[in-house]
Protein backbone atom coordinates (compact mmCIF):
# COMPACT_ATOMS: atom_id res chain seq x y z
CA UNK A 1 40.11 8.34 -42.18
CA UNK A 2 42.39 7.52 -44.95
CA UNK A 3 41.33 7.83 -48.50
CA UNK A 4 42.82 4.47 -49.51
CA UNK A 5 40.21 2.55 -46.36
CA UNK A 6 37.42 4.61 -47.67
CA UNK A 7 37.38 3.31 -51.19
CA UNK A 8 38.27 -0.33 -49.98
CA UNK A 9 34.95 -0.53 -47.63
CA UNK A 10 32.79 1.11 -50.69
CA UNK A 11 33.98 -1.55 -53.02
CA UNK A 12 33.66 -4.28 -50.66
CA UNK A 13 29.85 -2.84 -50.25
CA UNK A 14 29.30 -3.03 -54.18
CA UNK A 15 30.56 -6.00 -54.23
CA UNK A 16 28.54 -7.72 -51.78
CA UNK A 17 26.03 -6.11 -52.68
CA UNK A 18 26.42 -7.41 -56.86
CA UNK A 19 27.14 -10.84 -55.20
CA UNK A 20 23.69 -10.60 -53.33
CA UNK A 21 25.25 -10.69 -49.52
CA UNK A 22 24.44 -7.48 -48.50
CA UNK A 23 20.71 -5.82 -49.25
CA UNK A 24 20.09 -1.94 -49.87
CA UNK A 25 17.57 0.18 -50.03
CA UNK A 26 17.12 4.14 -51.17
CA UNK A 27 14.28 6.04 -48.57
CA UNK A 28 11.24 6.59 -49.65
CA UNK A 29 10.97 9.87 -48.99
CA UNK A 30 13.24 12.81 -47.65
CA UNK A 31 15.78 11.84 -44.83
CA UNK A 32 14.92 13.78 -41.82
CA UNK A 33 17.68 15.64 -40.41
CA UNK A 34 19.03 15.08 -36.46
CA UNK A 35 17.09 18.27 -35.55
CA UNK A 36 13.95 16.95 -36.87
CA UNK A 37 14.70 13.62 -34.97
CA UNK A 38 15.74 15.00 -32.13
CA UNK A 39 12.45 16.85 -31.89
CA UNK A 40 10.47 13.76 -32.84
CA UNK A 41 11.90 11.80 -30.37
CA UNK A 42 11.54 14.46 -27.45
CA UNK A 43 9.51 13.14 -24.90
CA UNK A 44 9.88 9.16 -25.81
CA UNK A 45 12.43 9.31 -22.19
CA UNK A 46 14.04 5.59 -21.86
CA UNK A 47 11.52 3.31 -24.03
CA UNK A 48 13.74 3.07 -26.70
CA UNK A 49 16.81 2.30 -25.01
CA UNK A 50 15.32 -0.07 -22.99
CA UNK A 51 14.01 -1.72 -25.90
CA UNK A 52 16.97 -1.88 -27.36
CA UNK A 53 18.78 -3.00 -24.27
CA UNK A 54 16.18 -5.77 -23.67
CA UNK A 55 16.44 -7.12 -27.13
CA UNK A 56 20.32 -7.00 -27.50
CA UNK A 57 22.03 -10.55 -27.54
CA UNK A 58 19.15 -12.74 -28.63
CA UNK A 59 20.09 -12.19 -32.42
């Protein structure tokens, strides 16, 4: 991606974010890695998608 896109979005994000449009938030706690999630999320099979796909459009 080129350097000159990067820094637009980031101060687009600051400034929405001064401005009050956009909300952030720092985790509480560590930020597991994709291993960790993957291995979290073994076994969940198609619940989540499904959820996801059920729920998509009624925003």
């Amino acid at each position: 991606m080129d350097d000159d896109v990067v820094t637009e979005a980031l101060a687009r994000r600051d400034r929405l974010v001064a401005e009050g449009k956009l909300l952030t938030f720092r985790p509480e706690g560590p930020v597991p890695g994709l291993d960790e999630i993957e291995e979290l999320s073994r076994g969940w099979g198609t619940a989540v998608s499904e959820a996801l796909d059920w729920t998509r459009g009624e925003w």
